[in-house]
N, C-alpha and C. Protein backbone atom coordinates (compact mmCIF):
# COMPACT_ATOMS: atom_id res chain seq x y z
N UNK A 1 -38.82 -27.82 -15.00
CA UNK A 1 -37.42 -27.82 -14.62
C UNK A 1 -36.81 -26.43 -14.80
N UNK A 2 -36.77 -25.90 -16.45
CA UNK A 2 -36.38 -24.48 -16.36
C UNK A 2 -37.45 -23.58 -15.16
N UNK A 3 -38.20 -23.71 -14.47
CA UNK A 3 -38.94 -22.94 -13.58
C UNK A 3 -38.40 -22.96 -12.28
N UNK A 4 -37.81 -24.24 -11.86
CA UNK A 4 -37.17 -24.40 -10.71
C UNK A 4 -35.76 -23.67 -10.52
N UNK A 5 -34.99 -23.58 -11.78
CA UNK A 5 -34.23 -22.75 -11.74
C UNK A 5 -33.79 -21.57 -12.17
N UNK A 6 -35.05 -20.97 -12.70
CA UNK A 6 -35.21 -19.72 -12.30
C UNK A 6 -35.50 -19.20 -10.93
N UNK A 7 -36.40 -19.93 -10.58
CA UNK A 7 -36.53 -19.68 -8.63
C UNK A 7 -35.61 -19.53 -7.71
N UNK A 8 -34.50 -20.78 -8.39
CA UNK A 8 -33.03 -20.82 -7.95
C UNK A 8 -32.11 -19.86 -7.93
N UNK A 9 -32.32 -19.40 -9.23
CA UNK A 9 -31.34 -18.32 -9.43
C UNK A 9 -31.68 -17.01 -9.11
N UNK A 10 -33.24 -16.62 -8.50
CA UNK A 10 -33.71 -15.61 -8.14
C UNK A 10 -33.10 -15.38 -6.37
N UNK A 11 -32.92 -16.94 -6.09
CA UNK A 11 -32.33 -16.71 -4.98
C UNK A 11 -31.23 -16.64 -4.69
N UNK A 12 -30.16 -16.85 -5.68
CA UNK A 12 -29.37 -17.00 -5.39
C UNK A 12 -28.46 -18.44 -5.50
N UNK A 13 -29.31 -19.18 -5.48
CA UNK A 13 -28.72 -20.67 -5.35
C UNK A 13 -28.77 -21.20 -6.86
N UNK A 14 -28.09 -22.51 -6.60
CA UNK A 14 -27.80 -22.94 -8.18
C UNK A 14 -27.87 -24.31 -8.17
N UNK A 15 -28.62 -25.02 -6.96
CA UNK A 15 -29.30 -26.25 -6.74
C UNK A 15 -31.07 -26.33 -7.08
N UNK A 16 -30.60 -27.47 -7.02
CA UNK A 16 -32.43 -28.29 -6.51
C UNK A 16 -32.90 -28.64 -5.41
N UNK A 17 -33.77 -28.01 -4.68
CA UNK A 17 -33.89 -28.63 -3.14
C UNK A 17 -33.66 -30.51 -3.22
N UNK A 18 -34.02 -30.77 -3.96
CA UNK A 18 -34.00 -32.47 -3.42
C UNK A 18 -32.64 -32.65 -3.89
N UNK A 19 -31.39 -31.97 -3.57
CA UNK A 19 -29.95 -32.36 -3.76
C UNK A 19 -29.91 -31.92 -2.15
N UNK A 20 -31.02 -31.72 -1.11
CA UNK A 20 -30.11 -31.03 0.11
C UNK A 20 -30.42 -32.76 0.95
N UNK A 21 -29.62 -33.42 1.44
CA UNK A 21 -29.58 -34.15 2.22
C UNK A 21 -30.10 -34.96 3.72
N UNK A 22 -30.42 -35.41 3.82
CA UNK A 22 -31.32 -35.47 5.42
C UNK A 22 -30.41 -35.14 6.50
N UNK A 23 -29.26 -35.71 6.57
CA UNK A 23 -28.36 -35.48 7.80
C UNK A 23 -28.31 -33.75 7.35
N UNK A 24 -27.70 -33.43 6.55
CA UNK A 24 -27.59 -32.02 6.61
C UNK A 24 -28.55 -31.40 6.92
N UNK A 25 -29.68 -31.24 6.48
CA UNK A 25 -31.05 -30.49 6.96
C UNK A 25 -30.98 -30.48 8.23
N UNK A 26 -31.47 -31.81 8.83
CA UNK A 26 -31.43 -32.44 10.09
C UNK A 26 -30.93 -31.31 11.24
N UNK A 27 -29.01 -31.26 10.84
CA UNK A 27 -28.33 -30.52 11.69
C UNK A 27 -28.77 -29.39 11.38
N UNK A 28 -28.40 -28.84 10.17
CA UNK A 28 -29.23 -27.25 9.85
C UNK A 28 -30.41 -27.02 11.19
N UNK A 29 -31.31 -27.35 10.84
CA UNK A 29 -32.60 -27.38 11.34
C UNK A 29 -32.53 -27.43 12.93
N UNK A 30 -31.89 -28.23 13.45
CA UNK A 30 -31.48 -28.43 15.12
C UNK A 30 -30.81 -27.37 15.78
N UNK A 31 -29.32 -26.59 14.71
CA UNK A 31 -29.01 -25.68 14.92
C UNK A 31 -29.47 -24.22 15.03
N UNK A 32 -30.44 -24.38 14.08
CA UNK A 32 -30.88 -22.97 13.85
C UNK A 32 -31.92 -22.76 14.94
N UNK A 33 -33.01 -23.60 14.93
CA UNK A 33 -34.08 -23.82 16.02
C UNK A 33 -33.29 -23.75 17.20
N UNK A 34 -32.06 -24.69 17.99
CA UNK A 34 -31.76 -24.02 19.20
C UNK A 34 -31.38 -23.16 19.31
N UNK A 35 -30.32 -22.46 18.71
CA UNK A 35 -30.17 -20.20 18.27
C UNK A 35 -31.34 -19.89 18.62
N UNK A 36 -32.76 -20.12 17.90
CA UNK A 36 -33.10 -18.73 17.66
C UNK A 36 -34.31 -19.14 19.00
N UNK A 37 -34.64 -20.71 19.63
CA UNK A 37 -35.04 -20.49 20.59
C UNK A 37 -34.57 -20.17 21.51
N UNK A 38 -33.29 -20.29 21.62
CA UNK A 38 -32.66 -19.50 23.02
C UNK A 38 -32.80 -18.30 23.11
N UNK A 39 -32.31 -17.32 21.94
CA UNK A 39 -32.41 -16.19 21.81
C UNK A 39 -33.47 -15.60 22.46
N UNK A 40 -34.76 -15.92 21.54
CA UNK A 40 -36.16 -15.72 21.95
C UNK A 40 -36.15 -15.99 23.47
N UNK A 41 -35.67 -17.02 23.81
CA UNK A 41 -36.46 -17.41 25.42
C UNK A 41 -35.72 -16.28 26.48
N UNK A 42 -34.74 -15.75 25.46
CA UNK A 42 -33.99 -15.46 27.11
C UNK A 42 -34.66 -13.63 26.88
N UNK A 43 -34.46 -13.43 25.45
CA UNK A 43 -35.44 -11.94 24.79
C UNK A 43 -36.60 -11.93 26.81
N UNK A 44 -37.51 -13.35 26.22
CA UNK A 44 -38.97 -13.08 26.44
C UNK A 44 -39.17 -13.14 27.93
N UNK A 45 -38.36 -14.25 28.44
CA UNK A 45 -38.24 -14.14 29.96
C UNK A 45 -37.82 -12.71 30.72
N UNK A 46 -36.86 -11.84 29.99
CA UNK A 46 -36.70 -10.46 30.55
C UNK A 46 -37.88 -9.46 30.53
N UNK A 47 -38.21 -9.60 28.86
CA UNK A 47 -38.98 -8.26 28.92
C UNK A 47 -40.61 -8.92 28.75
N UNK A 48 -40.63 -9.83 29.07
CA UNK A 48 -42.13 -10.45 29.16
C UNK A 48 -42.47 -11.09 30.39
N UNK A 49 -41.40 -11.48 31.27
CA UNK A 49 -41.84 -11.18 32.56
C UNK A 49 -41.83 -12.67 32.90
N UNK A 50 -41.45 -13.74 32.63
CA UNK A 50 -42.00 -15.13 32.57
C UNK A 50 -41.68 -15.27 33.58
N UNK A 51 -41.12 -15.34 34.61
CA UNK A 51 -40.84 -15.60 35.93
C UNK A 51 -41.93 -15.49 36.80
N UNK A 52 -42.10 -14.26 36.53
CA UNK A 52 -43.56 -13.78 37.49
C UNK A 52 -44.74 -14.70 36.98
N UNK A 53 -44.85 -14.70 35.83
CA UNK A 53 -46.32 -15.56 35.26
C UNK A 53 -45.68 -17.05 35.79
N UNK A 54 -44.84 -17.42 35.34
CA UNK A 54 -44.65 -19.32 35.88
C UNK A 54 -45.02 -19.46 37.14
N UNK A 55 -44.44 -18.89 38.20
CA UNK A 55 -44.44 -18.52 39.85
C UNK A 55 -45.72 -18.25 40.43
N UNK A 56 -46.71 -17.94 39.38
CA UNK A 56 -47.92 -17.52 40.24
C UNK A 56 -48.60 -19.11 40.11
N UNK A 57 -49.18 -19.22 41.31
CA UNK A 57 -50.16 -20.16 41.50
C UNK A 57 -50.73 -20.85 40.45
N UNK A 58 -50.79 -22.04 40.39
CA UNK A 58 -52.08 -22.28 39.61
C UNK A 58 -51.74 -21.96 37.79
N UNK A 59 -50.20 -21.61 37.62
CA UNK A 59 -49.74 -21.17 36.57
C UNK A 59 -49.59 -23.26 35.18
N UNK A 60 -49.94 -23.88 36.03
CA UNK A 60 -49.83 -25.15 35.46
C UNK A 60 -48.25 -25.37 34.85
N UNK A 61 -47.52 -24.56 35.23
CA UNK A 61 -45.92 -24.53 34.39
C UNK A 61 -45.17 -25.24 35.89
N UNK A 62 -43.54 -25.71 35.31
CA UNK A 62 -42.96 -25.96 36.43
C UNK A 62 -41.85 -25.04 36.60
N UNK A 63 -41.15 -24.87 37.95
CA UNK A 63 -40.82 -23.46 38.60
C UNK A 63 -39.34 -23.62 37.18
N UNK A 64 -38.69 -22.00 37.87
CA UNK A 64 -37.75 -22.09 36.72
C UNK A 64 -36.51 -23.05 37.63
N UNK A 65 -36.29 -23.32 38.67
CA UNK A 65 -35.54 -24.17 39.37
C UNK A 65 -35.85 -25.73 39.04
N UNK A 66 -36.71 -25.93 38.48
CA UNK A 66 -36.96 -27.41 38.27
C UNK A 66 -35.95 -27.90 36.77
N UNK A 67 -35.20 -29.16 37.10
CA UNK A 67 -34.08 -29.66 36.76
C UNK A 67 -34.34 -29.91 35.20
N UNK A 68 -35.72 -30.38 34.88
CA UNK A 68 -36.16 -30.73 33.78
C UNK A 68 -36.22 -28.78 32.95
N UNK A 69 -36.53 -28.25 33.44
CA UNK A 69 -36.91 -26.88 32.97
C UNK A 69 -35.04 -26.24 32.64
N UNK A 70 -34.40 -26.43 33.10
CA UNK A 70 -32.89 -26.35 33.03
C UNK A 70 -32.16 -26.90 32.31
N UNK A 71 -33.06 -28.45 32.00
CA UNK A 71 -32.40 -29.22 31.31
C UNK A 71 -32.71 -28.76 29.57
N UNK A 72 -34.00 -27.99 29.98
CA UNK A 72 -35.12 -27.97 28.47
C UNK A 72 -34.24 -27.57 27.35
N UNK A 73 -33.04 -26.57 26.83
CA UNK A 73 -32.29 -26.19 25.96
C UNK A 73 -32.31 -27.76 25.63
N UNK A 74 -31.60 -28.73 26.29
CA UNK A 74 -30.84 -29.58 25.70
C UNK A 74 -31.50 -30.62 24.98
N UNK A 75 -32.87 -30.52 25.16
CA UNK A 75 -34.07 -30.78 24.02
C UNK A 75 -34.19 -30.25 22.70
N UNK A 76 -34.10 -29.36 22.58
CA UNK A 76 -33.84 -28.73 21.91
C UNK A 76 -33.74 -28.83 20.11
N UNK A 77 -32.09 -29.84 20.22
CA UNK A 77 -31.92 -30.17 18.70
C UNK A 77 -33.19 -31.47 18.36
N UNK A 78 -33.37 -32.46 19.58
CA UNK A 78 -34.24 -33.05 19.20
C UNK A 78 -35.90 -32.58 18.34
N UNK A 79 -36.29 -31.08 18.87
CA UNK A 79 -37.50 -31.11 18.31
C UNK A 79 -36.87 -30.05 16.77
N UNK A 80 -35.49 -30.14 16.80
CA UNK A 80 -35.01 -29.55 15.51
C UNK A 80 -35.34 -30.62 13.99
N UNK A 81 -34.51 -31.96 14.86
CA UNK A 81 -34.75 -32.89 13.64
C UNK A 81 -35.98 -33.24 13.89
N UNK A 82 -36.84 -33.11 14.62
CA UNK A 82 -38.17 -33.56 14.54
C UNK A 82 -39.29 -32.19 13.07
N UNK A 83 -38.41 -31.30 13.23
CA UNK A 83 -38.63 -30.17 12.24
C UNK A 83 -38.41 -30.52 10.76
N UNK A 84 -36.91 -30.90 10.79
CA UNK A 84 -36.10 -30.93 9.57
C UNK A 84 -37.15 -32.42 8.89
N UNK A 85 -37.63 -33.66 10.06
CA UNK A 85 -38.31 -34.73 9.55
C UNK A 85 -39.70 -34.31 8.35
N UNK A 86 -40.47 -32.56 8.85
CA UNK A 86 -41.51 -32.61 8.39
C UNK A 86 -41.07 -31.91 6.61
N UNK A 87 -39.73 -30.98 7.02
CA UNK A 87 -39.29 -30.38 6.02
C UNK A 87 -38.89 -31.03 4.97
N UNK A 88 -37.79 -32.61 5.61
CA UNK A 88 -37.00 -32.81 3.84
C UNK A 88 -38.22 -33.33 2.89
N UNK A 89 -39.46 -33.82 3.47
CA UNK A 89 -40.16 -34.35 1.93
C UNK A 89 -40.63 -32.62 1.22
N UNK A 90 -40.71 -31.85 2.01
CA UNK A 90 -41.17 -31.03 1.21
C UNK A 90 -39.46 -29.70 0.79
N UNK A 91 -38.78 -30.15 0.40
CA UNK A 91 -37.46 -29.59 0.57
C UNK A 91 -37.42 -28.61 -0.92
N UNK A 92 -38.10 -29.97 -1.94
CA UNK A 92 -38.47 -28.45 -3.07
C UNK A 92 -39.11 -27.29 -2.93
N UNK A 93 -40.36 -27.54 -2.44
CA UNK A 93 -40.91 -25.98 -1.70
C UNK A 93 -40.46 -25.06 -0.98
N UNK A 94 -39.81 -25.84 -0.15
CA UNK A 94 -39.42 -25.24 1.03
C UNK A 94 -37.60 -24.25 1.10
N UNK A 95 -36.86 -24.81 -0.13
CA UNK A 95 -35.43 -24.09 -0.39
C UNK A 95 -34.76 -24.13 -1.42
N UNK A 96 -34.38 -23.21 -1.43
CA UNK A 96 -33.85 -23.26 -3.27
C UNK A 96 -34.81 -22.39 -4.08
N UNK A 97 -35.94 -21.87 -3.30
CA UNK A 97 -36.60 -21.49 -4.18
C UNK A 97 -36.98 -19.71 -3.49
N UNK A 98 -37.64 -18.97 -4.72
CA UNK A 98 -38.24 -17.88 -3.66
C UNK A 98 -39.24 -17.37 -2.91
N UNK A 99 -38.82 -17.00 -1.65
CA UNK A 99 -40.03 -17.11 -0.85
C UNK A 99 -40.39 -18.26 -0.20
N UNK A 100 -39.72 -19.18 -0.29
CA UNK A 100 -39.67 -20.50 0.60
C UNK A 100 -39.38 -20.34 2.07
N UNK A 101 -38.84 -19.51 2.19
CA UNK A 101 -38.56 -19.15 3.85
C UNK A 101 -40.09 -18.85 4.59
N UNK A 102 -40.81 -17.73 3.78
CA UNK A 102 -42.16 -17.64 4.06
C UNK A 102 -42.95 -18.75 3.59
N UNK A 103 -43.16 -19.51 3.52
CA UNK A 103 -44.07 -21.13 3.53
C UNK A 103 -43.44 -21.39 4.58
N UNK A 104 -42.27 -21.92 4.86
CA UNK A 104 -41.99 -22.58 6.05
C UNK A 104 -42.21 -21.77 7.55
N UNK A 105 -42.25 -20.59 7.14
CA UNK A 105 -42.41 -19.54 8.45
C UNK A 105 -44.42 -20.10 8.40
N UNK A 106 -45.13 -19.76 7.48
CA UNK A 106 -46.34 -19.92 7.25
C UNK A 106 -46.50 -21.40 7.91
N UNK A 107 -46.17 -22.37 7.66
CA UNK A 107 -46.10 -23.92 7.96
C UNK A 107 -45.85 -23.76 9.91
N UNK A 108 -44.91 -23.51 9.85
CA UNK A 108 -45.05 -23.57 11.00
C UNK A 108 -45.74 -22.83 12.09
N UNK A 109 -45.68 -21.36 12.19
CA UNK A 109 -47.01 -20.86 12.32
C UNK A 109 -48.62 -21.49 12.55
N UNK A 110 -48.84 -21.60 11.73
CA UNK A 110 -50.23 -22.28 10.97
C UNK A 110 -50.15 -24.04 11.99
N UNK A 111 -49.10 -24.47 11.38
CA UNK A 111 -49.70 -26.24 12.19
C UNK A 111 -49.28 -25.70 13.47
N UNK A 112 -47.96 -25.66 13.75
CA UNK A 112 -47.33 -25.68 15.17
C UNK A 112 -48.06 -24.52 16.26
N UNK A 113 -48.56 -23.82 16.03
CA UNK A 113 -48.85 -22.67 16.63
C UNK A 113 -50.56 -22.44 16.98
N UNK A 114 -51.10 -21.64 15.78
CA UNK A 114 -52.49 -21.35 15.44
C UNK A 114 -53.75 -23.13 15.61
N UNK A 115 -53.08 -23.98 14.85
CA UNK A 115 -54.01 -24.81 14.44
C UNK A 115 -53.35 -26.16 15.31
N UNK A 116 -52.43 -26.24 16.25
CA UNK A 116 -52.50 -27.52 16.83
C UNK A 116 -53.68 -28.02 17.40
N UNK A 117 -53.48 -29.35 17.55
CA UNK A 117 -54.89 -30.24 18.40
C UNK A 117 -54.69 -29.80 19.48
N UNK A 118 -53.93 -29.47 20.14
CA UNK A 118 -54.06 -29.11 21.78
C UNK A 118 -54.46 -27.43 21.95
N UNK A 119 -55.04 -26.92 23.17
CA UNK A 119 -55.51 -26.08 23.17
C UNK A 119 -54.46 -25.34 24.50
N UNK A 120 -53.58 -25.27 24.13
CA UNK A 120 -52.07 -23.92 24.82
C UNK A 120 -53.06 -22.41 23.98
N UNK A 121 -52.66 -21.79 25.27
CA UNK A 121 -53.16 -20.26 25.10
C UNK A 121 -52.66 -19.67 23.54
N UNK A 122 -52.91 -19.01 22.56
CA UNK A 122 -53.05 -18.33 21.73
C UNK A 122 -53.36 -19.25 20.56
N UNK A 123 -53.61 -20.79 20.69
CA UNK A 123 -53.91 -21.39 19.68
C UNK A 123 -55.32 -21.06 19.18
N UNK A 124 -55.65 -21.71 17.79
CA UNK A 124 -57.30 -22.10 18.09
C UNK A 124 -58.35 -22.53 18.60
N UNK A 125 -57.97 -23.47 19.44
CA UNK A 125 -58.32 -24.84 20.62
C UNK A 125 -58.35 -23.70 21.95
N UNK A 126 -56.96 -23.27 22.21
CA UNK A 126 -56.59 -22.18 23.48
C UNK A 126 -57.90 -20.55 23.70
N UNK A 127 -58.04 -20.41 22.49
CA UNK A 127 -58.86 -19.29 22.36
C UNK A 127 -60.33 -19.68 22.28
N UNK A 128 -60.90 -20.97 22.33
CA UNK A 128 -61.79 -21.14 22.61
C UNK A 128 -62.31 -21.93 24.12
N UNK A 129 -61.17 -23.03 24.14
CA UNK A 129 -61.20 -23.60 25.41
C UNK A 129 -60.98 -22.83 26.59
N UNK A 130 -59.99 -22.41 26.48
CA UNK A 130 -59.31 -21.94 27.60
C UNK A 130 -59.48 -20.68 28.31
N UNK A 131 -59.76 -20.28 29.84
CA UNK A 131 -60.29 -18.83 30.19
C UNK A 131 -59.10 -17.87 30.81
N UNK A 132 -57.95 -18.41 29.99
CA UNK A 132 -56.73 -17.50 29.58
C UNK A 132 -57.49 -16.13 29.26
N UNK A 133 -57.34 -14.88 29.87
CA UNK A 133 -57.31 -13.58 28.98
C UNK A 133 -56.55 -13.37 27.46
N UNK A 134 -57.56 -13.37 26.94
CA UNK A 134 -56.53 -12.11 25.63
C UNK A 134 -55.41 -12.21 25.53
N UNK A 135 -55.53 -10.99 26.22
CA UNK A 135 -53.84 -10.46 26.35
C UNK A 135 -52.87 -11.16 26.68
N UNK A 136 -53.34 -12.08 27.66
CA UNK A 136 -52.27 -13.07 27.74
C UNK A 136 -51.80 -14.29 27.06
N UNK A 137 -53.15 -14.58 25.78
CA UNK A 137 -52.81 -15.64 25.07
C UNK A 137 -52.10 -14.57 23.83
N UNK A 138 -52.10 -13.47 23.44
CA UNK A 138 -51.76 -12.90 22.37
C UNK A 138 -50.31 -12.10 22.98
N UNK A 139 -49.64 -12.25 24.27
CA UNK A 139 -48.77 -11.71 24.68
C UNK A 139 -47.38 -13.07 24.20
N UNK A 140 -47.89 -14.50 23.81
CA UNK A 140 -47.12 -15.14 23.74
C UNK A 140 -46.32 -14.93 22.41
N UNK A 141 -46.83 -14.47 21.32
CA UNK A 141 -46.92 -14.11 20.11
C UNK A 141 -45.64 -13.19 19.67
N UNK A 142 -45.19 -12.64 21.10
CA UNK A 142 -44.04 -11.35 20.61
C UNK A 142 -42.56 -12.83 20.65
N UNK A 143 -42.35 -13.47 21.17
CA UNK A 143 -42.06 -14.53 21.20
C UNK A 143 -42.01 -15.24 20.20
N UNK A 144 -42.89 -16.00 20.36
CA UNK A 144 -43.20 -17.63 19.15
C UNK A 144 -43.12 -16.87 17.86
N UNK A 145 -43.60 -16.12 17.00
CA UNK A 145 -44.07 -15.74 15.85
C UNK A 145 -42.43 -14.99 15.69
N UNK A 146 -42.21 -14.40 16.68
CA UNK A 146 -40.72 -13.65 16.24
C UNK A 146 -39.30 -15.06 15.56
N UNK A 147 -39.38 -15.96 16.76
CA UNK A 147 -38.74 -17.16 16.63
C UNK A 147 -38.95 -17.58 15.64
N UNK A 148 -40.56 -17.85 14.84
CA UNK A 148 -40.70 -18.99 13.49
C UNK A 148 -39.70 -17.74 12.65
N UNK A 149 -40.07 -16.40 12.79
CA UNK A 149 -39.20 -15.81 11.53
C UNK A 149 -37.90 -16.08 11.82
N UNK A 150 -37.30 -16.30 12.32
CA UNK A 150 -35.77 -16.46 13.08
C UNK A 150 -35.81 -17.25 12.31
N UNK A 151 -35.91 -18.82 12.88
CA UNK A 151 -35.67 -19.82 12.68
C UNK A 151 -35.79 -20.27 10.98
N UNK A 152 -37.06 -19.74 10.60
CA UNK A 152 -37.38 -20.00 9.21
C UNK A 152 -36.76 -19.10 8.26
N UNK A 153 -36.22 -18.10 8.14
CA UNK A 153 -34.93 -17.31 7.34
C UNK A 153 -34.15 -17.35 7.27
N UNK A 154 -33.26 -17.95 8.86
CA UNK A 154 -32.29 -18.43 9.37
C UNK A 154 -31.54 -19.70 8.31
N UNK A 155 -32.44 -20.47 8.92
CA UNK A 155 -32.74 -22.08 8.22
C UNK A 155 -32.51 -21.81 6.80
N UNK A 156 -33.53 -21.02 5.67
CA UNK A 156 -33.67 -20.95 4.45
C UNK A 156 -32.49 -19.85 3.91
N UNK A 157 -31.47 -19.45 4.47
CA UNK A 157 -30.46 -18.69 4.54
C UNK A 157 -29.42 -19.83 4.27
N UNK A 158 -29.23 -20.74 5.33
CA UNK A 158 -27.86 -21.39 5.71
C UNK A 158 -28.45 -23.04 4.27
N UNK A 159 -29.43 -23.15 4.70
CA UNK A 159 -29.54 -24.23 3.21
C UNK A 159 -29.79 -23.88 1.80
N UNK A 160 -29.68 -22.21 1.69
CA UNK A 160 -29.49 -22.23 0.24
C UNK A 160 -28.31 -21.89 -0.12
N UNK A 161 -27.57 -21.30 1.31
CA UNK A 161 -26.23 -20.78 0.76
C UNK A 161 -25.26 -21.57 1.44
N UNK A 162 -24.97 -23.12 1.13
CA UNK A 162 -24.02 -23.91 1.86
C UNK A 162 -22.68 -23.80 1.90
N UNK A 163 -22.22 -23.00 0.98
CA UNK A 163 -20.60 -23.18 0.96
C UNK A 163 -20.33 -21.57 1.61
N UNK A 164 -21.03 -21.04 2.48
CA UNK A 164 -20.37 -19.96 3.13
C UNK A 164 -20.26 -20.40 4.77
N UNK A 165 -18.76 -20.58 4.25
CA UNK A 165 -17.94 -21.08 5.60
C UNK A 165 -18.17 -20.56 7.01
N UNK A 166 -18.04 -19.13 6.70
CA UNK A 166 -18.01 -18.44 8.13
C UNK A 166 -19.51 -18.25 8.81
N UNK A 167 -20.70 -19.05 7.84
CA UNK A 167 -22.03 -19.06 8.46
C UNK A 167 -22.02 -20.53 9.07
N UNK A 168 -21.11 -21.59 8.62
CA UNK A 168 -21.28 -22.90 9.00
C UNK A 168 -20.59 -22.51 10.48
N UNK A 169 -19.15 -22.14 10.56
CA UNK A 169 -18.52 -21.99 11.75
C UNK A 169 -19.04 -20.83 12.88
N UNK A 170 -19.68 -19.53 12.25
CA UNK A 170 -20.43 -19.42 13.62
C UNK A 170 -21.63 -19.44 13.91
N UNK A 171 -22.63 -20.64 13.30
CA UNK A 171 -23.59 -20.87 14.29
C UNK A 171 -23.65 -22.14 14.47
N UNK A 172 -22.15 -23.06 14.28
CA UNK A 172 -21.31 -23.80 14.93
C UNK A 172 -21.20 -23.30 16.33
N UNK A 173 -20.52 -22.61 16.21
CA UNK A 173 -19.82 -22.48 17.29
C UNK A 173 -21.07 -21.76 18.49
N UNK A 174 -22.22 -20.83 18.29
CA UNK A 174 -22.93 -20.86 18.50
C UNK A 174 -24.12 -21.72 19.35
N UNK A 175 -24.26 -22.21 18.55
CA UNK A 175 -25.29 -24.09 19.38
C UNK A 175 -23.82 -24.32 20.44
N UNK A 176 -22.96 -24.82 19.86
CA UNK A 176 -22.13 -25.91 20.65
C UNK A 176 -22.06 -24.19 22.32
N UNK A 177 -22.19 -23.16 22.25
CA UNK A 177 -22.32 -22.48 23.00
C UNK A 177 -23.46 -22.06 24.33
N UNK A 178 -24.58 -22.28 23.27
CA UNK A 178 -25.86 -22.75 23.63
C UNK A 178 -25.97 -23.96 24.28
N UNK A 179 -25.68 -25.16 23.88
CA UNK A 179 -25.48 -26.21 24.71
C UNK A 179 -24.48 -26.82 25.93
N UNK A 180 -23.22 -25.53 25.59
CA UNK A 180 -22.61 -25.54 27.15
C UNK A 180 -23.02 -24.56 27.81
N UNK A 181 -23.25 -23.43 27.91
CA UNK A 181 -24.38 -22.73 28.99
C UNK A 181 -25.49 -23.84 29.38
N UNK A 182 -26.43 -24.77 28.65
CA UNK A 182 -27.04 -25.39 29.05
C UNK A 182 -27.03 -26.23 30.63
N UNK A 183 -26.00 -26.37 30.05
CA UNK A 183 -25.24 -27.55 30.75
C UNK A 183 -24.51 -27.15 32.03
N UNK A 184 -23.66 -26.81 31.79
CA UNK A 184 -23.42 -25.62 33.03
C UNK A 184 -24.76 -24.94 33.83
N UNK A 185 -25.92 -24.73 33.52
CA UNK A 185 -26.77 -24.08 34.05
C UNK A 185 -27.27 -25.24 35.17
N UNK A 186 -27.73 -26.57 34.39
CA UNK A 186 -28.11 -27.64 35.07
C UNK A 186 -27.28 -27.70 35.91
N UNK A 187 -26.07 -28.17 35.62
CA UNK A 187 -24.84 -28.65 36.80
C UNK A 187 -24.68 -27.98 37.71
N UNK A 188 -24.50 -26.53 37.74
CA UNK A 188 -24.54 -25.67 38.91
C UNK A 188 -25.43 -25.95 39.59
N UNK A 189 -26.43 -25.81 39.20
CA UNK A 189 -28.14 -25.88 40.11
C UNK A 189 -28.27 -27.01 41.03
N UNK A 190 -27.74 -28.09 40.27
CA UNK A 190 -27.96 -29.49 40.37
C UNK A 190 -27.51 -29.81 41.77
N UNK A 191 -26.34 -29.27 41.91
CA UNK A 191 -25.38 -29.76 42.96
C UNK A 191 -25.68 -29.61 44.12
């Protein structure tokens, strides 16, 4: 117990991870993940070219005009709490403590990324299955790996330090921003 809060207090915080809540995580987690994937997507589509790679033949992706692909932001918080689901049992490890941001950056990384069962280009499965080039499975990486740090510092930022208001209200205001561009993007298109 005195060990946990020393960890605590190395960070800053003056809780126990298992005082952080499921609904709260939950949103935490939905919020931060749609930020920092938007961010990333819109980063990677400019200077990584994704247009051109989706568009070519045989690219197995669907075009960027397709309704579902427009709609994809608004997925979004869902695979957030599907995040926050794997996080709250492990919530002592994972906040409140130091260096918890890196486990969860590591965690996700590692399962979501490197070691899934499916074989998407730069995985483990992808790099053996798949006759993806190199470069192009390790080009996804400036991307995804940038995002887990986003998301996972982000995240371990806003749940150790809860009572700072002006981080709740702007990446409040933020998502709810993110999800009307969304929306608007679809609707225009749509019509």
């Amino acid at each position: 117990m005195n060990e946990q809060r020393t960890e605590n207090a190395a960070c800053g915080t003056s809780y126990q991870g298992s005082q952080i809540r499921f609904l709260s995580l939950a949103v935490k987690t939905a919020v931060c993940h749609t930020i920092t994937y938007f961010i990333m997507g819109l980063l990677a589509y400019h200077f990584l070219h994704y247009a051109e790679l989706i568009a070519r033949p045989g690219s197995g992706m669907r075009p960027m005009t397709d309704p579902l692909v427009r709609a994809g932001m608004l997925f979004q918080p869902l695979r957030g709490v599907l995040f926050a689901l794997v996080f709250y049992p492990l919530r002592d490890r994972l906040f409140g403590v130091r260096n918890g941001w890196l486990l969860l950056g590591w965690m996700l990384f590692a399962l979501g990324i490197l070691g899934t069962f499916a074989a998407p280009p730069g995985s483990m499965e992808g790099l053996i299955y798949t006759t993806v080039p190199l470069a192009y499975q390790f080009r996804g990486y400036l991307e995804i790996v940038t995002q887990v740090v986003l998301l996972s510092a982000l995240l371990s930022y806003w749940v150790n330090h809860p009572g700072k208001k002006w981080l709740n209200w702007s990446l409040s205001v933020a998502f709810c921003l993110v999800i009307a561009l969304s929306m608007v993007n679809l609707l225009m298109f749509h019509r």
